[in-house]
N, C-alpha and C. Protein backbone atom coordinates (compact mmCIF):
# COMPACT_ATOMS: atom_id res chain seq x y z
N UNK A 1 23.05 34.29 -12.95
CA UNK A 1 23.36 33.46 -11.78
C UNK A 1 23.76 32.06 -12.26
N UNK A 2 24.86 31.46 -11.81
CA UNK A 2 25.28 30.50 -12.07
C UNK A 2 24.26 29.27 -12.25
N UNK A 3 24.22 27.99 -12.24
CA UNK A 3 22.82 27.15 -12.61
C UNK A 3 23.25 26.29 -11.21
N UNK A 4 24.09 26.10 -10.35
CA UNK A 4 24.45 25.62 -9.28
C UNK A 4 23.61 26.15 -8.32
N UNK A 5 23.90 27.73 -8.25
CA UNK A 5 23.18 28.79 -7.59
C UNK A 5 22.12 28.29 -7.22
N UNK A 6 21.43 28.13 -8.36
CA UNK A 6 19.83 28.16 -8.78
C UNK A 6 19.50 27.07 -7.76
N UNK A 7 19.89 25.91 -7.94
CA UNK A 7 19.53 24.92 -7.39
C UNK A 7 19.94 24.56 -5.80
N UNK A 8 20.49 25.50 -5.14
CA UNK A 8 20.62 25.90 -3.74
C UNK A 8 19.35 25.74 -3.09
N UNK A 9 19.22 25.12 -1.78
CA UNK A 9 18.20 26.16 -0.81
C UNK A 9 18.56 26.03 0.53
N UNK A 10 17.74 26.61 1.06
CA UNK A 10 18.20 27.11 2.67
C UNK A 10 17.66 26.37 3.56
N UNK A 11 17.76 25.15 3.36
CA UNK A 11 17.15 24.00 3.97
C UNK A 11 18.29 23.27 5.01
N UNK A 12 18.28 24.27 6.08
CA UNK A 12 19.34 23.68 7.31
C UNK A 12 18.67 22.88 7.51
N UNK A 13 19.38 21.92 8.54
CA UNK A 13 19.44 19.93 9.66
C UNK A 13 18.45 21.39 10.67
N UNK A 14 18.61 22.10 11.31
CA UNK A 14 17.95 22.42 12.00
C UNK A 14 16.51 22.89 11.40
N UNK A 15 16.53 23.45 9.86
CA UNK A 15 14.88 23.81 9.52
C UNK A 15 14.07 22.73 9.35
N UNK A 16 14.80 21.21 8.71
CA UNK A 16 14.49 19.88 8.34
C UNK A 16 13.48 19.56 9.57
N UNK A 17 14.37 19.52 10.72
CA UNK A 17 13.94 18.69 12.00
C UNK A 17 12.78 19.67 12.43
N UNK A 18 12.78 20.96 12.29
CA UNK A 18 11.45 21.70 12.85
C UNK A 18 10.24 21.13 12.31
N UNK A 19 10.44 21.33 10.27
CA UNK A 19 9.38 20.41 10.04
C UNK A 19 9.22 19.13 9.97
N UNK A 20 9.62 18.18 10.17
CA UNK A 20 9.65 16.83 10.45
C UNK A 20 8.71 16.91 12.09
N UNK A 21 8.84 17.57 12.82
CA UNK A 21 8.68 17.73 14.34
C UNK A 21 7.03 18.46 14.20
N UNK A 22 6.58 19.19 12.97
CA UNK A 22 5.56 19.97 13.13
C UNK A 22 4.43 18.91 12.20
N UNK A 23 5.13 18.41 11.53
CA UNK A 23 4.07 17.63 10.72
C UNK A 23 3.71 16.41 11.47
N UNK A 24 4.17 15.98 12.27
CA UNK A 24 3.39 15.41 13.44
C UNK A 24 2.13 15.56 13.84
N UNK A 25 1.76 16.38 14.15
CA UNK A 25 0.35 16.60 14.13
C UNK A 25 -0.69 16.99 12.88
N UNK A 26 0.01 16.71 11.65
CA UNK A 26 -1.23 17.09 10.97
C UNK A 26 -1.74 15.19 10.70
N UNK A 27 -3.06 15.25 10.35
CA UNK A 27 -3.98 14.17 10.01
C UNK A 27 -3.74 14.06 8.74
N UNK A 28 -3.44 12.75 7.91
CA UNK A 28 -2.97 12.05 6.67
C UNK A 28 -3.94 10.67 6.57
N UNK A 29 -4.47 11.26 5.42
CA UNK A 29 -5.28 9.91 4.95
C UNK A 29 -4.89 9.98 3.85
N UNK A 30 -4.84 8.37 3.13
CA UNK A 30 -4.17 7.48 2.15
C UNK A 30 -5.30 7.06 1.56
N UNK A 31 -5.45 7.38 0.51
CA UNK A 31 -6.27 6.82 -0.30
C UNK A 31 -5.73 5.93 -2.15
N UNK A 32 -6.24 4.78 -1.80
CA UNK A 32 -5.15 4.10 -2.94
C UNK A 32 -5.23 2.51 -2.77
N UNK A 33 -4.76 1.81 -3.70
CA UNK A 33 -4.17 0.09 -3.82
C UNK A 33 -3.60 -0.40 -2.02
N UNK A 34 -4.64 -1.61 -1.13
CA UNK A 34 -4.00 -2.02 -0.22
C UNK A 34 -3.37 -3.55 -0.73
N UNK A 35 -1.67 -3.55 -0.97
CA UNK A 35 -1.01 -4.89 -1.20
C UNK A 35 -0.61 -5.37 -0.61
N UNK A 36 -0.10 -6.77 -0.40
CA UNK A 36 0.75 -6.97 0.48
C UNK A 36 2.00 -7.70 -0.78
N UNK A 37 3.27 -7.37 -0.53
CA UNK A 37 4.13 -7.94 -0.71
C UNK A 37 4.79 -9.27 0.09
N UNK A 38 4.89 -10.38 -0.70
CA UNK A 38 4.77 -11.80 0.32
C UNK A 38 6.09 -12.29 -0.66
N UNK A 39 7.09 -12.68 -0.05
CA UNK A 39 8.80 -12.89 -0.39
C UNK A 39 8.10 -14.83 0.42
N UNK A 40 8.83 -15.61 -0.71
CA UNK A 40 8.86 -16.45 0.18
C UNK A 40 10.79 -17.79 0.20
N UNK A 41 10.64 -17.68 1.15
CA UNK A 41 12.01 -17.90 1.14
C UNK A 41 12.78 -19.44 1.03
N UNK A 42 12.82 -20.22 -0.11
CA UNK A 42 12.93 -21.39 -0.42
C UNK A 42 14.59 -22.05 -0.33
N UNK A 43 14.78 -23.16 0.65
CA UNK A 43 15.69 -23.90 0.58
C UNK A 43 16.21 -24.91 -0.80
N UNK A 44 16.60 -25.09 -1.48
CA UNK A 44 16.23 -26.02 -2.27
C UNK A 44 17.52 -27.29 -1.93
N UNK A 45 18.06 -26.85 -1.08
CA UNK A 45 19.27 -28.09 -0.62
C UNK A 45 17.55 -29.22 0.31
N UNK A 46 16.58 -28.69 0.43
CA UNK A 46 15.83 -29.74 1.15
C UNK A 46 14.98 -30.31 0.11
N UNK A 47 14.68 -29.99 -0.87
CA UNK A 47 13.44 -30.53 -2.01
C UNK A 47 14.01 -32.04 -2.55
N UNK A 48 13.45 -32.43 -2.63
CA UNK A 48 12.97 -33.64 -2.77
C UNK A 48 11.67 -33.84 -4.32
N UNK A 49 12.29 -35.11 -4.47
CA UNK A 49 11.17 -35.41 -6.07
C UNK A 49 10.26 -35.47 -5.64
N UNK A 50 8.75 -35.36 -6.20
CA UNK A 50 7.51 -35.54 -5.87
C UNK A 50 6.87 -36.59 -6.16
N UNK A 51 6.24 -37.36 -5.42
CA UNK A 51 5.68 -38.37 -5.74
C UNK A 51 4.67 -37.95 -6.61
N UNK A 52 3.65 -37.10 -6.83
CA UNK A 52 2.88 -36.53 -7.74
C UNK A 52 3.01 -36.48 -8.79
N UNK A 53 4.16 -35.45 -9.34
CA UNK A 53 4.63 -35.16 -10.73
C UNK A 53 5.68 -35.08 -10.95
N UNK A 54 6.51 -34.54 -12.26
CA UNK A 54 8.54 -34.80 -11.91
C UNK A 54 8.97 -33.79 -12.06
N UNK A 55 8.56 -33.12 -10.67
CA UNK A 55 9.23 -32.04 -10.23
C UNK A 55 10.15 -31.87 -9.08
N UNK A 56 10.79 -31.04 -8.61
CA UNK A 56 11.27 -30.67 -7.43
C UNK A 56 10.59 -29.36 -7.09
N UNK A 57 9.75 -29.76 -5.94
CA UNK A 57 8.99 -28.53 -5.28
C UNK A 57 10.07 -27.44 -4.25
N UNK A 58 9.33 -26.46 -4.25
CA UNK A 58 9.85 -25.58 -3.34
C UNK A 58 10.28 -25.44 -2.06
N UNK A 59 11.25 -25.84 -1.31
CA UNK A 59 10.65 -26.01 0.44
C UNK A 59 10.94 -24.67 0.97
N UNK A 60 9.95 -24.32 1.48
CA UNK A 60 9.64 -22.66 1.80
C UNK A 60 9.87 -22.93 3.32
N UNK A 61 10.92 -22.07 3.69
CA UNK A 61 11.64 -22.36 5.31
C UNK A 61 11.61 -20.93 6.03
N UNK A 62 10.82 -19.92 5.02
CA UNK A 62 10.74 -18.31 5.88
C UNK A 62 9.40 -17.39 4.77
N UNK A 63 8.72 -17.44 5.37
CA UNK A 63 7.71 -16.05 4.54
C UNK A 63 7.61 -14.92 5.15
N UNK A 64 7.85 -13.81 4.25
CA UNK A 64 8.02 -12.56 4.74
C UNK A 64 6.93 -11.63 4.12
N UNK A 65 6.19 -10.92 5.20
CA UNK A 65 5.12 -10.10 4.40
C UNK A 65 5.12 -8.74 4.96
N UNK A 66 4.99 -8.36 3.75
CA UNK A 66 5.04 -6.87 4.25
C UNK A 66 4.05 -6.22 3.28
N UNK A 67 3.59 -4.58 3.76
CA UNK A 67 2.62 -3.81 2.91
C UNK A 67 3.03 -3.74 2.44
N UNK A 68 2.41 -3.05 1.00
CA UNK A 68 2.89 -2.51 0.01
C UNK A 68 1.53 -1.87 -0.67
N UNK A 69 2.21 -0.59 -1.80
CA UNK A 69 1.22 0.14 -2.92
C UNK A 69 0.55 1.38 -1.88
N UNK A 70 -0.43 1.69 -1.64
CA UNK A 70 -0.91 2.65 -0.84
C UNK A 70 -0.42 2.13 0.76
N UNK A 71 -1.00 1.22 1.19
CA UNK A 71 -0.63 0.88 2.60
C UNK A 71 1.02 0.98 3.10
N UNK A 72 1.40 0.90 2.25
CA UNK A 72 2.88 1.11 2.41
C UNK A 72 3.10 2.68 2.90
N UNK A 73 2.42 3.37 1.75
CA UNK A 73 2.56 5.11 1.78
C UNK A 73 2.15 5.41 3.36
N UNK A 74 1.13 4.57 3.95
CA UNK A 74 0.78 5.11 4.92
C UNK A 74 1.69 4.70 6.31
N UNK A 75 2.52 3.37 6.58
CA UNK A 75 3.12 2.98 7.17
C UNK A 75 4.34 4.24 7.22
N UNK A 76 5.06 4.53 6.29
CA UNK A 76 6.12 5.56 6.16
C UNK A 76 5.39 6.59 6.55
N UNK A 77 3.96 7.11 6.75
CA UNK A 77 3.51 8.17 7.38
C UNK A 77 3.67 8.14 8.51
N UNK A 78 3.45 6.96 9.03
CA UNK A 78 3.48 6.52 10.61
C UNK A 78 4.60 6.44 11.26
N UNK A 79 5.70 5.95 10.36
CA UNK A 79 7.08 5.88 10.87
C UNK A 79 7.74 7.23 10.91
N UNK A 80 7.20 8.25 10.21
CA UNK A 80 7.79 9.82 11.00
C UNK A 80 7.40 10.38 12.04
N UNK A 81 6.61 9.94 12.55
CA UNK A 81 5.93 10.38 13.80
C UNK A 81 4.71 10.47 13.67
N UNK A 82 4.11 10.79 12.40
CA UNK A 82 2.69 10.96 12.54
C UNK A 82 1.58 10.51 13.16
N UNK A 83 0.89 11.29 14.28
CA UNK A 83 0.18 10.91 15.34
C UNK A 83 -1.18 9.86 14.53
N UNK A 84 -1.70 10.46 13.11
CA UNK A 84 -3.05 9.74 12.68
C UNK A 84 -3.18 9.88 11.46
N UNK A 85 -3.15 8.47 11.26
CA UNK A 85 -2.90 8.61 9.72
C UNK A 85 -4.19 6.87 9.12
N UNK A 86 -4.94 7.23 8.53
CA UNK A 86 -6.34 6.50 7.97
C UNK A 86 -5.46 6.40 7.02
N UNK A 87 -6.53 5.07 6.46
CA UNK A 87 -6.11 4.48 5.12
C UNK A 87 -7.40 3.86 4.54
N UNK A 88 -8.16 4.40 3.57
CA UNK A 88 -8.77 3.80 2.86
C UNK A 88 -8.55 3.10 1.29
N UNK A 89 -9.48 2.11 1.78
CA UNK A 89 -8.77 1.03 -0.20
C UNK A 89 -10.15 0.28 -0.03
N UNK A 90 -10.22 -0.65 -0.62
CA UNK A 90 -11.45 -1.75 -1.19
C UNK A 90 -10.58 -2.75 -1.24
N UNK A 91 -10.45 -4.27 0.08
CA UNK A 91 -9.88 -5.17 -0.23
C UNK A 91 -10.98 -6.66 -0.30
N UNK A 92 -10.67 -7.45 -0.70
CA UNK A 92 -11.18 -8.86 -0.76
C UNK A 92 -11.26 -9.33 1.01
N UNK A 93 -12.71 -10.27 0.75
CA UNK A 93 -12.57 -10.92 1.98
C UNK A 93 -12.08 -12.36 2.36
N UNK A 94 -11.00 -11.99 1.76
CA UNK A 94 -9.76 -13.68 1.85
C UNK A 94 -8.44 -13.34 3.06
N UNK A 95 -8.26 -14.49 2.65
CA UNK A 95 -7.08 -13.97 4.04
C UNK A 95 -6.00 -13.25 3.80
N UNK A 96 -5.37 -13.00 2.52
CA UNK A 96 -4.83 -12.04 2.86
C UNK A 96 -5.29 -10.12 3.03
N UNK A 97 -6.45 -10.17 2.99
CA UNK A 97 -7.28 -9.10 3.31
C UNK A 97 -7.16 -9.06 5.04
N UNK A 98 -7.33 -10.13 5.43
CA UNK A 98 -7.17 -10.40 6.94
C UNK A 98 -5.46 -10.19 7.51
N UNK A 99 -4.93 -10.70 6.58
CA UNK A 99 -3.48 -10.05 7.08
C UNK A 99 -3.37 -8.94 7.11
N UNK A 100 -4.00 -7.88 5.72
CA UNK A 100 -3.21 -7.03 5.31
C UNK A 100 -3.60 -6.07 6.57
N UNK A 101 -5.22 -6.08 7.39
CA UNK A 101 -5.79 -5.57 8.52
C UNK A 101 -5.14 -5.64 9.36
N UNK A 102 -4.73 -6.84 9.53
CA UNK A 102 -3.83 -6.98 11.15
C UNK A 102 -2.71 -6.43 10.63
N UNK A 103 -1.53 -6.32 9.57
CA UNK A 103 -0.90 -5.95 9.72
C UNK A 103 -0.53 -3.58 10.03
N UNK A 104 -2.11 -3.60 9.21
CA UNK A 104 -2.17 -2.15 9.36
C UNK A 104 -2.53 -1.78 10.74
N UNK A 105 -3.51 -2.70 11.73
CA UNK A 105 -3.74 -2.61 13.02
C UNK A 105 -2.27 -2.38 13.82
N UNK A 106 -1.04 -3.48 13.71
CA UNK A 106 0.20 -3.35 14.05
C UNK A 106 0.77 -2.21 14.20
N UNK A 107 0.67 -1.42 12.75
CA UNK A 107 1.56 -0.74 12.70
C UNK A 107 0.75 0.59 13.04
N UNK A 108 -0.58 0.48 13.50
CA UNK A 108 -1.42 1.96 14.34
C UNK A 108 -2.01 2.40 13.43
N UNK A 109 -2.21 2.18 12.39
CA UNK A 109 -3.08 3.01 10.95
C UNK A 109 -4.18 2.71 10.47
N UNK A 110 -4.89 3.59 11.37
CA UNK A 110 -6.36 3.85 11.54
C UNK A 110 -7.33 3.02 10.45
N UNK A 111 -8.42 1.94 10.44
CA UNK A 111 -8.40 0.91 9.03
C UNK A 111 -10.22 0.82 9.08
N UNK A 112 -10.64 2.06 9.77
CA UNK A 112 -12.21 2.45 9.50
C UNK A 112 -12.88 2.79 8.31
N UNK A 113 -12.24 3.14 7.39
CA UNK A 113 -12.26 3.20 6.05
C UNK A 113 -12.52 2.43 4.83
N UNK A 114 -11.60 1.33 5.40
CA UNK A 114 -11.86 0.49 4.49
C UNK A 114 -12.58 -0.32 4.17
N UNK A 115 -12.98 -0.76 3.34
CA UNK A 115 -14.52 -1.70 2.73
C UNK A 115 -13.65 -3.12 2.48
N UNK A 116 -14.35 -3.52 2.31
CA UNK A 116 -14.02 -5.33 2.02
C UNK A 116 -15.44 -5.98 0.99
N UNK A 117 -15.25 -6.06 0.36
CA UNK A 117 -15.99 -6.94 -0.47
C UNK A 117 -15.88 -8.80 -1.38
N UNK A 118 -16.62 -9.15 -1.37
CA UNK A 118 -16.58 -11.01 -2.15
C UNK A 118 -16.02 -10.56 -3.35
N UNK A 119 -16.63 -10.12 -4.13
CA UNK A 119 -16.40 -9.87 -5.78
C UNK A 119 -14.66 -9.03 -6.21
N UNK A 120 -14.24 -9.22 -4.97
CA UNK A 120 -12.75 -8.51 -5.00
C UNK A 120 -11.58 -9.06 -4.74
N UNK A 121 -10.40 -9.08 -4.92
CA UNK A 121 -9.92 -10.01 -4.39
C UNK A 121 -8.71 -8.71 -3.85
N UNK A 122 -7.57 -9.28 -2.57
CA UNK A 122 -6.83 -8.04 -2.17
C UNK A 122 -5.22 -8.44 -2.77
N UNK A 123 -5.11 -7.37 -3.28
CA UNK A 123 -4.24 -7.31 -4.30
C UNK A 123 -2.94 -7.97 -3.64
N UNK A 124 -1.52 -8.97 -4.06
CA UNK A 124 -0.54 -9.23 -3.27
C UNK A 124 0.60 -10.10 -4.86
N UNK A 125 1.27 -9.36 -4.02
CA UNK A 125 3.03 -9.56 -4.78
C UNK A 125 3.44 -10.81 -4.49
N UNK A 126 3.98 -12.36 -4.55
CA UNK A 126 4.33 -13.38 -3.96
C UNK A 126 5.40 -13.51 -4.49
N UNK A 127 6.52 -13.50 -4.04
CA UNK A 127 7.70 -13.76 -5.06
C UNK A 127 8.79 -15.21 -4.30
N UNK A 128 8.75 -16.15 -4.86
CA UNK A 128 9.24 -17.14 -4.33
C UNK A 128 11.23 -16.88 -4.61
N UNK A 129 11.86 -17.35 -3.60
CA UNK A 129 13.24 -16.56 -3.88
C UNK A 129 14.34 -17.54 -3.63
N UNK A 130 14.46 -18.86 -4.07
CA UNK A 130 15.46 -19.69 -3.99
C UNK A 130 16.91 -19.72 -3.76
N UNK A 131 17.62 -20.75 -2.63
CA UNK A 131 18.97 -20.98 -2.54
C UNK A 131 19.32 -22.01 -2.17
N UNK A 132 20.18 -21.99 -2.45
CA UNK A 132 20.95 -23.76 -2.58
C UNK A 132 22.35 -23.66 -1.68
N UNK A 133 23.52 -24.24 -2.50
CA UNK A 133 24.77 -24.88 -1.64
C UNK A 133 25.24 -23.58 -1.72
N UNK A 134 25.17 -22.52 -2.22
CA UNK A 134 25.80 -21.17 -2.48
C UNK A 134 24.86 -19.69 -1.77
N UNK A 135 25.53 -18.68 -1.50
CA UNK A 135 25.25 -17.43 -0.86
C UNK A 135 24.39 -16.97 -2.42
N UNK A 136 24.11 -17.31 -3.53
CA UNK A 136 23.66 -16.91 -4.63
C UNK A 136 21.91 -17.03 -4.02
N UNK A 137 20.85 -16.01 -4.78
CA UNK A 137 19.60 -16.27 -4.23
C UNK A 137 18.64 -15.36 -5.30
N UNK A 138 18.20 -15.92 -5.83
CA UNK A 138 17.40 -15.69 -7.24
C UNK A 138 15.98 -16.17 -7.73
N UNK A 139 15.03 -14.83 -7.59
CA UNK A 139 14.00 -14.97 -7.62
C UNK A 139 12.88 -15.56 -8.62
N UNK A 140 11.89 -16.56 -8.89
CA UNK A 140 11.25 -17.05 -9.18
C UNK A 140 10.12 -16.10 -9.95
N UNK A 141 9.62 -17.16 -10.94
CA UNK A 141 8.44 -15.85 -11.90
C UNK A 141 7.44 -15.51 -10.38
N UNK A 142 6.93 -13.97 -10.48
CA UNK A 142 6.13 -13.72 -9.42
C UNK A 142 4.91 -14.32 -10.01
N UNK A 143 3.80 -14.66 -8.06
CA UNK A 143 2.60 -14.98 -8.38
C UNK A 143 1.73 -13.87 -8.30
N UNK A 144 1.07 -13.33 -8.82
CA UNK A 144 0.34 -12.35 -8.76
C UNK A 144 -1.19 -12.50 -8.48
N UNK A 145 -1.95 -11.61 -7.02
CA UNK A 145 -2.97 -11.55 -6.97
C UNK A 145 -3.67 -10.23 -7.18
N UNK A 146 -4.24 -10.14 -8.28
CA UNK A 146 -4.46 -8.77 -8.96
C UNK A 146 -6.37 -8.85 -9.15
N UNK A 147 -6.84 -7.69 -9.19
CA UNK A 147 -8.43 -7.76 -9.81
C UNK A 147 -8.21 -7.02 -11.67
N UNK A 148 -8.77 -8.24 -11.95
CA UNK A 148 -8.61 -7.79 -13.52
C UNK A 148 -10.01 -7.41 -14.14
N UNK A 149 -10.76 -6.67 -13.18
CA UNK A 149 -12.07 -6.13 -13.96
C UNK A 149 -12.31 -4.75 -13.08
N UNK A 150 -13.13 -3.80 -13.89
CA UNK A 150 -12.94 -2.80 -12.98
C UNK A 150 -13.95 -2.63 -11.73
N UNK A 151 -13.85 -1.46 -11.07
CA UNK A 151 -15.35 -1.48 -9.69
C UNK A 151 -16.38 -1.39 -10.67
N UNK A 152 -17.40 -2.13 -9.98
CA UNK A 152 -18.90 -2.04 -9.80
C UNK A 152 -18.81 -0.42 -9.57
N UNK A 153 -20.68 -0.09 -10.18
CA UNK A 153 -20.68 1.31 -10.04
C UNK A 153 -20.95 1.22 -8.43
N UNK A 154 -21.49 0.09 -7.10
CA UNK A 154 -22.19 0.11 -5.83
C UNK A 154 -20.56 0.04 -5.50
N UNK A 155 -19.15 -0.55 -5.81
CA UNK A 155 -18.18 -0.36 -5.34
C UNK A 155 -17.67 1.28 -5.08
N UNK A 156 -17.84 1.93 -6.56
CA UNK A 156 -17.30 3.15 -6.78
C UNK A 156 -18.24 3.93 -5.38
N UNK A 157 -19.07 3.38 -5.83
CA UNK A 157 -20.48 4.27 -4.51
C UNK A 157 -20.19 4.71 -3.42
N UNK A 158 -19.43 2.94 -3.10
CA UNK A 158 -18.94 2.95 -1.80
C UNK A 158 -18.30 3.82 -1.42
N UNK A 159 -16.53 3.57 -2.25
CA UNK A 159 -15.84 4.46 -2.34
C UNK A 159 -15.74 6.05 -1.74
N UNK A 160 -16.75 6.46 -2.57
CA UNK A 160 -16.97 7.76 -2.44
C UNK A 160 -17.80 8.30 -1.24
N UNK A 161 -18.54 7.55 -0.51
CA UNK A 161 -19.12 7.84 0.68
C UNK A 161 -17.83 7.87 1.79
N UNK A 162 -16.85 6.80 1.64
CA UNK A 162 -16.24 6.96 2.68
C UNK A 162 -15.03 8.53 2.79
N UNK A 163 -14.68 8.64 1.48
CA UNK A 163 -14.05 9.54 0.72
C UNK A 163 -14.71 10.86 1.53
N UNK A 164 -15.62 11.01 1.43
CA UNK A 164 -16.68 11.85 2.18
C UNK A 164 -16.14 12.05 3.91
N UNK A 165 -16.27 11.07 4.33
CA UNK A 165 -15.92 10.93 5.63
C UNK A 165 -14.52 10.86 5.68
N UNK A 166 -13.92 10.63 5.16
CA UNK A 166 -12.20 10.77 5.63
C UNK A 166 -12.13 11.81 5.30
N UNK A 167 -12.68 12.97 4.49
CA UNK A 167 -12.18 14.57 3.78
C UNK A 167 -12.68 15.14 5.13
N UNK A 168 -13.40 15.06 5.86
CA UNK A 168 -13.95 15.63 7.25
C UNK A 168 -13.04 15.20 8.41
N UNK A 169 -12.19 14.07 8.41
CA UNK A 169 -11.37 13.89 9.72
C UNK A 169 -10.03 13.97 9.60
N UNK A 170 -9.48 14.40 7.81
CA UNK A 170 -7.75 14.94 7.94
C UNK A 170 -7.45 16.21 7.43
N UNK A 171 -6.34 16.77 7.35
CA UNK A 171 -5.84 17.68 6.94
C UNK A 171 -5.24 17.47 5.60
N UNK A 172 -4.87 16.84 5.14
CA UNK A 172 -4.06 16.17 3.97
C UNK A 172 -4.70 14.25 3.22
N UNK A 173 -5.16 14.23 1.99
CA UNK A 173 -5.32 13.07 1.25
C UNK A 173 -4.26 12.99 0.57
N UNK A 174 -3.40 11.98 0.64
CA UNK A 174 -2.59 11.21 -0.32
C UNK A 174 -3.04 10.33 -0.95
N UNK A 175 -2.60 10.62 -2.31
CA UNK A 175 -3.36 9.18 -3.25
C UNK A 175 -2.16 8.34 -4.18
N UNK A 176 -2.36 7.20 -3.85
CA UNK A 176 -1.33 6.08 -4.36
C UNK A 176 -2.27 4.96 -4.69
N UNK A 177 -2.17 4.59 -6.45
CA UNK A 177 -2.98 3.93 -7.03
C UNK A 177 -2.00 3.08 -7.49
N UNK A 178 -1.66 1.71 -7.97
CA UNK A 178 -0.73 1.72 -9.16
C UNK A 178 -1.27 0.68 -9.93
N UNK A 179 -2.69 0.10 -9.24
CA UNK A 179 -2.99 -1.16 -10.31
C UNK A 179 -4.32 -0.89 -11.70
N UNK A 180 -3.87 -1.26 -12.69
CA UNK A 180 -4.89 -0.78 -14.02
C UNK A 180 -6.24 -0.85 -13.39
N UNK A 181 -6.60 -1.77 -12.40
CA UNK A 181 -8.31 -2.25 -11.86
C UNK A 181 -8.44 -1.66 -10.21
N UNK A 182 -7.66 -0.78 -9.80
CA UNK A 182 -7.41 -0.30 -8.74
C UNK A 182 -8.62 0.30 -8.02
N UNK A 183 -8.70 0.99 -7.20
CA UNK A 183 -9.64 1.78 -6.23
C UNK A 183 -10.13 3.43 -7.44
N UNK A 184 -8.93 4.23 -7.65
CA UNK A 184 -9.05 5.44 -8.73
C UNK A 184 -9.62 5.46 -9.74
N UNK A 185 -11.01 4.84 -10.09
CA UNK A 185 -11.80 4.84 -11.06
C UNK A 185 -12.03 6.26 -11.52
N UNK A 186 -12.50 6.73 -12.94
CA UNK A 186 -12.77 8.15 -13.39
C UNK A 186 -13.79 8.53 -11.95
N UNK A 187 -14.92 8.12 -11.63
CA UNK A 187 -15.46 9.46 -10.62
C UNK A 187 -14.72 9.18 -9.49
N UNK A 188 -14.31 8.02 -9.18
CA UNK A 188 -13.44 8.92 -7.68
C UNK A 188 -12.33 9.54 -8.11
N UNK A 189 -11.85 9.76 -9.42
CA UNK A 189 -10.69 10.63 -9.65
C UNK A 189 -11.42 11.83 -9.52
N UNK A 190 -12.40 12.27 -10.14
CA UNK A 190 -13.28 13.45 -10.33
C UNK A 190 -13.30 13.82 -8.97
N UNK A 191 -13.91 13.68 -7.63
CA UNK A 191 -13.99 13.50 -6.59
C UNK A 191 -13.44 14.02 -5.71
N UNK A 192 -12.06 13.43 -6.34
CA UNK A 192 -11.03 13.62 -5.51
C UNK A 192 -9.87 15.26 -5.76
N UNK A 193 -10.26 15.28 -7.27
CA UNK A 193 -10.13 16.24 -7.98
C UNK A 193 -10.96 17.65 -7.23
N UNK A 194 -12.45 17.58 -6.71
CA UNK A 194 -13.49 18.59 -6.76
C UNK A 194 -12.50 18.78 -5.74
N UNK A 195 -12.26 17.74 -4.57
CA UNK A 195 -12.01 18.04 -3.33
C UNK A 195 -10.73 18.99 -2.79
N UNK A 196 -9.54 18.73 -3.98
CA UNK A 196 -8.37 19.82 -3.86
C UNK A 196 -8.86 21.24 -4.25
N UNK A 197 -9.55 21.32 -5.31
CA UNK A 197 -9.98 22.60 -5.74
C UNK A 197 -10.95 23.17 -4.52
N UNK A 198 -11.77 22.69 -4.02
CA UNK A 198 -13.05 23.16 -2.91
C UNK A 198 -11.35 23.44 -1.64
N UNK A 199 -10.80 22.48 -1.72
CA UNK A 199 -9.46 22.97 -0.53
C UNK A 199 -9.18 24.22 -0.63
N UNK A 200 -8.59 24.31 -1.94
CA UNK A 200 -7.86 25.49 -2.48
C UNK A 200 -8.32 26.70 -2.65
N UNK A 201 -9.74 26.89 -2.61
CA UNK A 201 -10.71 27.78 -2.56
C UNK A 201 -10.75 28.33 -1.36
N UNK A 202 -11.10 27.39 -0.13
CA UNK A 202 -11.02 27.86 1.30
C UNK A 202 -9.58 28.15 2.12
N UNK A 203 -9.02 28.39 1.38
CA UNK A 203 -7.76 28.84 2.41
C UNK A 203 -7.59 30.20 2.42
């Protein structure tokens, strides 16, 4: 058979839309990194020297925030139709932990899950993005808010209790990790691991 062949399938606009239309009702929980991506949008035709030091500061005339890392995964769950879709992560109790809530409240994605702790901080992208007399617009070193130590074993603890309770109210866990100090420590990988196999057993 030709190697074109092979790579065929029978995936009509009409079989697409059936399942797009059926996965609607299944329950999706996200388990993974909650970020926010924060663009901030700098004039520099307005900056001015600083009386402080001899610089020209930034004049930031638009900030744009959006999810990102797991919370993201779950927003694109929501934007296909999906009737219920949880999201658990471990964020800091700073404000952008407070955004990143309201912004998951916004967008309908269920945020009972998630823990908040002091000793954490919630992970976020800041990328400052400058323009001047020209349509040219070129981004700045990013600021990064990252946790650079790993969970506490009472974090991991946590973790896994809620892990517990979200495996009882969906049909499907998605997991999206991407930071080295993230939520996916070895036992909630283990965990999460027992939990596909115990799936895969009962069907």
């Amino acid at each position: 058979m030709p190697e074109k062949d092979k790579n065929k399938t029978n995936l009509t606009k009409e079989k697409l839309l059936t399942i797009l239309e059926g996965i609607k009702s299944v329950r999706i929980g996200v388990v993974g990194d909650g970020c926010l991506d924060i663009y901030l949008d700098a004039d520099m035709r307005l900056s001015e020297l600083s009386r402080e030091s001899p610089h020209f500061p930034l004049p930031i005339v638009r900030e744009r925030i959006y999810l990102g890392g797991g919370t993201n995964v779950a927003v694109n769950a929501r934007s296909l139709g999906i009737s219920q879709v949880s999201m658990l992560t471990l964020i800091g109790k700073d404000w952008r932990g407070d955004c990143l809530m309201t912004k998951l409240n916004e967008e309908k994605v269920e945020t009972q899950y998630i823990l908040a702790d002091r000793e954490r901080i919630t992970p976020a992208y800041c990328k400052p993005m400058r323009k001047g007399y020209s349509d040219t617009v070129y981004e700045d070193p990013r600021i990064d808010f990252e946790n650079r130590v790993p969970l506490t074993e009472e974090q991991e603890t946590g973790i896994l209790s809620e892990i517990g309770k979200l495996s009882d109210n969906v049909d499907v866990i998605a997991v999206c990790d991407q930071f080295r100090y993230g939520i996916i420590s070895e036992r909630v990988r283990k965990e999460l691991e027992r939990l596909a196999i115990t799936c895969k057993h009962t069907e």
